[in-house]
N, C-alpha and C. Protein backbone atom coordinates (compact mmCIF):
# COMPACT_ATOMS: atom_id res chain seq x y z
N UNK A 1 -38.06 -42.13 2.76
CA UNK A 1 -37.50 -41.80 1.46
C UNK A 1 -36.55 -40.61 1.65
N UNK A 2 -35.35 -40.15 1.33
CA UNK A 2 -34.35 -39.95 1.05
C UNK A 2 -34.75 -38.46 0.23
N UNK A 3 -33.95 -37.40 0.37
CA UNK A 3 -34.01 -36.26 -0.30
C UNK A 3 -32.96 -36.14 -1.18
N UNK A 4 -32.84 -36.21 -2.45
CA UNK A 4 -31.70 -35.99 -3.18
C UNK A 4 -30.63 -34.70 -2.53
N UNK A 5 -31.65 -33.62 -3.04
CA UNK A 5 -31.11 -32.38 -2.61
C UNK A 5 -30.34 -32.16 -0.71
N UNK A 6 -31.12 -32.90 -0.37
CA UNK A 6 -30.05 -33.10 0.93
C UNK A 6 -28.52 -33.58 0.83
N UNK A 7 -28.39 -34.65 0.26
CA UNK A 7 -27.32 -35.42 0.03
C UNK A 7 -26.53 -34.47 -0.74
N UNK A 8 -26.60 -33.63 -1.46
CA UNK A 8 -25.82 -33.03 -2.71
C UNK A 8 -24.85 -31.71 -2.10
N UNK A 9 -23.98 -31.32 -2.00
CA UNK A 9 -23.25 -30.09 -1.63
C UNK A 9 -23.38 -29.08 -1.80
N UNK A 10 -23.74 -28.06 -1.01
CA UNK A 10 -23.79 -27.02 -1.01
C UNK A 10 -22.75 -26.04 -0.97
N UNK A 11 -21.92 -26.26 -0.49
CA UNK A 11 -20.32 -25.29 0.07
C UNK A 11 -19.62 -26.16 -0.81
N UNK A 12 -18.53 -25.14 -0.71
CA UNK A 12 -17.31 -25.13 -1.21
C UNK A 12 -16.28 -24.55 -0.57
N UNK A 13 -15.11 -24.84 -0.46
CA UNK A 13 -14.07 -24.10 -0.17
C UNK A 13 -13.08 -23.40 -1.07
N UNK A 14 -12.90 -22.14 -0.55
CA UNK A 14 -12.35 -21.08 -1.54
C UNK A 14 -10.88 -21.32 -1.07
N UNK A 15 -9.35 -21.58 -1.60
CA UNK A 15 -8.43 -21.29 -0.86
C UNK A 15 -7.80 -20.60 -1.99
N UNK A 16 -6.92 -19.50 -0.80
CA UNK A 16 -6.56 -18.16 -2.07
C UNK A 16 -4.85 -18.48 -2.08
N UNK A 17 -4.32 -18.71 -3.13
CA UNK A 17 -2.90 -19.31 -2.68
C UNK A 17 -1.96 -18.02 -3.20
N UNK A 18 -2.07 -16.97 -3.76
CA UNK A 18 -1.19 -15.56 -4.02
C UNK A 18 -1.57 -14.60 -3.62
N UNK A 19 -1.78 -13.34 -3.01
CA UNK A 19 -1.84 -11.85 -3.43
C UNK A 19 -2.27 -11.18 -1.80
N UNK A 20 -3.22 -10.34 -1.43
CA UNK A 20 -3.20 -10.35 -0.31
C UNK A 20 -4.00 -10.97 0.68
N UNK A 21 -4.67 -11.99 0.03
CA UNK A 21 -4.98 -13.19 0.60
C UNK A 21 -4.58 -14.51 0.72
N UNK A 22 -3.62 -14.16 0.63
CA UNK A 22 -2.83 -15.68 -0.04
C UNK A 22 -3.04 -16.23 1.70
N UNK A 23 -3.50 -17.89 1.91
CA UNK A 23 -3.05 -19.16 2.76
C UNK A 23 -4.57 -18.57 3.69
N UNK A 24 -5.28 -17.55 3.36
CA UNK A 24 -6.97 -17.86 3.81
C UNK A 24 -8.11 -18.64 2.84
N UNK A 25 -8.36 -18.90 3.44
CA UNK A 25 -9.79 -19.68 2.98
C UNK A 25 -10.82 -19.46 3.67
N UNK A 26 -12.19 -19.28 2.44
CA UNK A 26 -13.52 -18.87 2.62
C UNK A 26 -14.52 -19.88 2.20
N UNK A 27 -15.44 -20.48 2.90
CA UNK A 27 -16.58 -20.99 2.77
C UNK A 27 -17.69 -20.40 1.92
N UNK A 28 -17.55 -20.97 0.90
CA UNK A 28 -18.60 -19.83 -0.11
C UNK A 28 -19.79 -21.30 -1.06
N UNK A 29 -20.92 -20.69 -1.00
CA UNK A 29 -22.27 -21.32 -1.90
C UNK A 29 -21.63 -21.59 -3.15
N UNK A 30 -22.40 -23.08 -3.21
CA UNK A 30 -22.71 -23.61 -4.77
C UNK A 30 -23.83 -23.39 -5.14
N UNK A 31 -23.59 -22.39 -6.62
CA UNK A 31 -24.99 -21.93 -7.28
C UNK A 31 -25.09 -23.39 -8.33
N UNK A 32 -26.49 -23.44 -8.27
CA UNK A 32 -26.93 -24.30 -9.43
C UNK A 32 -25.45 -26.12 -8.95
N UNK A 33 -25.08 -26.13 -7.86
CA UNK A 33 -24.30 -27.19 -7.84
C UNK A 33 -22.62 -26.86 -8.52
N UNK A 34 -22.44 -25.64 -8.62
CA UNK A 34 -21.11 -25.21 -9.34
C UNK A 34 -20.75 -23.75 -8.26
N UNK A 35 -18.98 -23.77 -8.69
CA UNK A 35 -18.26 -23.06 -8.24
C UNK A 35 -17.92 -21.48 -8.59
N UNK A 36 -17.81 -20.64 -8.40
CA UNK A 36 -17.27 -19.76 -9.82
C UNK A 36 -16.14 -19.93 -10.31
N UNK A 37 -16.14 -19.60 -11.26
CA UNK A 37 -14.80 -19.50 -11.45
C UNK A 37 -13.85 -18.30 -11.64
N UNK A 38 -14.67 -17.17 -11.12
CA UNK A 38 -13.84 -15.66 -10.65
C UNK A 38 -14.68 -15.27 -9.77
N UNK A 39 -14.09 -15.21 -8.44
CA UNK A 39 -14.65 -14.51 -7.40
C UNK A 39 -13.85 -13.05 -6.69
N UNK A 40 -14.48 -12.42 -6.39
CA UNK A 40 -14.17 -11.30 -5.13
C UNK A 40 -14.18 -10.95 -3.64
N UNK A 41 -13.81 -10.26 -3.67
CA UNK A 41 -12.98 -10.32 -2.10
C UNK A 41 -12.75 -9.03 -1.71
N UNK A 42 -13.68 -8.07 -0.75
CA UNK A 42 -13.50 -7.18 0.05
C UNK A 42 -12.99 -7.04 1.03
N UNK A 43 -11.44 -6.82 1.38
CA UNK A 43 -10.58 -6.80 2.45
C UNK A 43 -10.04 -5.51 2.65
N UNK A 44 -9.59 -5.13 3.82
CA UNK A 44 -9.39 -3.97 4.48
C UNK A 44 -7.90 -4.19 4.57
N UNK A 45 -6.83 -3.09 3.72
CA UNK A 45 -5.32 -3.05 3.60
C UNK A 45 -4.72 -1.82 4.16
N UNK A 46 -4.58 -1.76 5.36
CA UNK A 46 -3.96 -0.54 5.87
C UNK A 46 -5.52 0.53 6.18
N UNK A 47 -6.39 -0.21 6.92
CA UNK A 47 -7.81 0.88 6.84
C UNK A 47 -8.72 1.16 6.16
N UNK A 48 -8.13 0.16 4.72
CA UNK A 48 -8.67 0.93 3.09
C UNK A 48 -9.41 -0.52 2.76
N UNK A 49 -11.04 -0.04 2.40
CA UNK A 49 -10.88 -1.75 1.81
C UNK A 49 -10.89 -1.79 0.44
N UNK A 50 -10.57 -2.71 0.16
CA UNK A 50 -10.47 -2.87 -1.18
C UNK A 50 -11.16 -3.92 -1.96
N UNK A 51 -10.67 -3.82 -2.89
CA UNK A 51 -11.59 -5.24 -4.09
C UNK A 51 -10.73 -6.29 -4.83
N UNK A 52 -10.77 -7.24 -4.18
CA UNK A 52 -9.50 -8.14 -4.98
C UNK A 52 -10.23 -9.25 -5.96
N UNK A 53 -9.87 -9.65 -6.98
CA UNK A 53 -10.34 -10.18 -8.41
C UNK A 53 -9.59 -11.52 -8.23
N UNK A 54 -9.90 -12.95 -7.82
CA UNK A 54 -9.35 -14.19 -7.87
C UNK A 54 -10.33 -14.83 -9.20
N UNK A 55 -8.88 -15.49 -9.31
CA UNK A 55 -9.47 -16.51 -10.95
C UNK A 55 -9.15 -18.51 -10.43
N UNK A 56 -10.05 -19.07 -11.05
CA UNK A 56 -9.80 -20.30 -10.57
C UNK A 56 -8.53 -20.78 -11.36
N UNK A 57 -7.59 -21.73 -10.36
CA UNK A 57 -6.75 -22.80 -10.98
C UNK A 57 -7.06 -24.01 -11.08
N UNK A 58 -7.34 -24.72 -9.88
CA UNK A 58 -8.15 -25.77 -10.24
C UNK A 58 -8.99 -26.14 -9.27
N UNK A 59 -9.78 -27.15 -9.01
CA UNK A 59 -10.61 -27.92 -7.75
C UNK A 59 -9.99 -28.94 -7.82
N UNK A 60 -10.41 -29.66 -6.76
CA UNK A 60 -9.96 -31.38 -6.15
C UNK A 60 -11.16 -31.80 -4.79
N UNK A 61 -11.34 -32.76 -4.78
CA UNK A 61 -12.33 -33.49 -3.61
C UNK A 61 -11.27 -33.82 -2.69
N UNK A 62 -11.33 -33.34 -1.48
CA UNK A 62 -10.85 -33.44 -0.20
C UNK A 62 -11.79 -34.40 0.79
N UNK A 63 -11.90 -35.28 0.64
CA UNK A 63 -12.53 -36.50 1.96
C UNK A 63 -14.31 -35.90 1.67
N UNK A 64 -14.37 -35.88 0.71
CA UNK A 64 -15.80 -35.58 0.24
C UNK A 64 -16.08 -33.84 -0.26
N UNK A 65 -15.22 -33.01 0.00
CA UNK A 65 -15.41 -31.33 0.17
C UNK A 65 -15.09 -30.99 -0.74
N UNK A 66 -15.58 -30.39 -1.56
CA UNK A 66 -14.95 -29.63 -3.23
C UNK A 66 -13.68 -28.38 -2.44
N UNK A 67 -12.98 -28.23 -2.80
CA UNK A 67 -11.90 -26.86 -2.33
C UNK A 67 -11.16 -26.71 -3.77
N UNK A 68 -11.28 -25.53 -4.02
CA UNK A 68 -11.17 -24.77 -5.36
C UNK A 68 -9.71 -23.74 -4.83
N UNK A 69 -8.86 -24.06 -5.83
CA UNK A 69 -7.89 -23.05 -5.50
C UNK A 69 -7.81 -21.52 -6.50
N UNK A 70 -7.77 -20.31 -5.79
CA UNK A 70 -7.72 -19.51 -6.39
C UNK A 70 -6.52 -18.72 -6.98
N UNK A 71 -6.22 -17.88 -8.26
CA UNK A 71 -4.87 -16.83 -7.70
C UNK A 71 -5.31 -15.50 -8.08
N UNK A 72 -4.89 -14.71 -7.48
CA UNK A 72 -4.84 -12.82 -7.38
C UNK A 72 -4.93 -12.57 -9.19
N UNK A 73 -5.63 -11.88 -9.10
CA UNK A 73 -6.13 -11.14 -11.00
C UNK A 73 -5.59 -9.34 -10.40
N UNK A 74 -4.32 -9.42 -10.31
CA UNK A 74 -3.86 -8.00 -10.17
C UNK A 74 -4.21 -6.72 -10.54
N UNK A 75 -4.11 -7.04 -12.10
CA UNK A 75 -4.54 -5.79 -13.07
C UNK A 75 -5.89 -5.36 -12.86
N UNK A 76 -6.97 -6.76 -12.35
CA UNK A 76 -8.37 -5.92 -12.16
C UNK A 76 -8.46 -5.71 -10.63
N UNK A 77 -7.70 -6.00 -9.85
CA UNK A 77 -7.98 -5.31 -8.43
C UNK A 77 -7.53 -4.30 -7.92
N UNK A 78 -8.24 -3.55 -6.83
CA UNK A 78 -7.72 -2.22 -6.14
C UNK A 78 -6.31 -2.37 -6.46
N UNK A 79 -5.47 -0.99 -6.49
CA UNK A 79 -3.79 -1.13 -5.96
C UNK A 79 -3.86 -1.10 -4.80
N UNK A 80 -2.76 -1.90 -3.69
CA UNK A 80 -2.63 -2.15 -2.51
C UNK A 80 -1.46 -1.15 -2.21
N UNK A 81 -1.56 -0.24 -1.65
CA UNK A 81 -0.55 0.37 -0.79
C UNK A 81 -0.05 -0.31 0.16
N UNK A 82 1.12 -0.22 0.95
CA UNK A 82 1.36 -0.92 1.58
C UNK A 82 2.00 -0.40 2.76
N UNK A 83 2.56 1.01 1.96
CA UNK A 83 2.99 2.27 2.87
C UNK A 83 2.16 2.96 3.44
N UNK A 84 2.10 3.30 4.80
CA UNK A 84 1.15 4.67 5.22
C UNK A 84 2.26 5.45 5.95
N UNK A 85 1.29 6.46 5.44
CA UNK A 85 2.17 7.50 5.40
C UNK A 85 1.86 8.39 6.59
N UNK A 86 3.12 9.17 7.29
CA UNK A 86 3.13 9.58 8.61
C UNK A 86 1.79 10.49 8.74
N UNK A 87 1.33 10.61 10.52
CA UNK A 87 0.74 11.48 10.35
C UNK A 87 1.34 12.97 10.96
């Protein structure tokens, strides 16, 4: 006999298509069988890490794989410097 919960998906794919993650993708858990639909992202910009705020655009099934596309929520994430400054 057969396990439902086996058969059912667990992952998802995160792909971040603007900001300073834009064209990575992250392997992230399905809670309860669902995606979020605003996730975060601790990345290191010039030494500094920061907190970046992605909002969903949409999902699509890829050859069986849920992949959820994300874009950059500016106003609620760290500011990114981009300059460093001499020492």
């Amino acid at each position: 006999m057969s396990n439902p919960d086996s058969e059912t998906p667990t992952l998802y794919i995160a792909e971040f298509i603007d900001g300073p993650l834009e064209g990575q993708i992250d392997s992230r858990a399905l809670v309860r069988g669902k995606h979020a639909s605003r996730i975060s992202m601790v990345a290191a910009v010039a030494g500094l890490e920061s907190v970046f705020w992605y909002d969903e655009v949409d999902e699509r099934d890829l050859n069986g794989q849920r992949r959820v596309r994300y874009a950059f929520d500016q106003s609620e994430s760290d500011p990114v410097d981009t300059e460093v400054e001499p020492l």
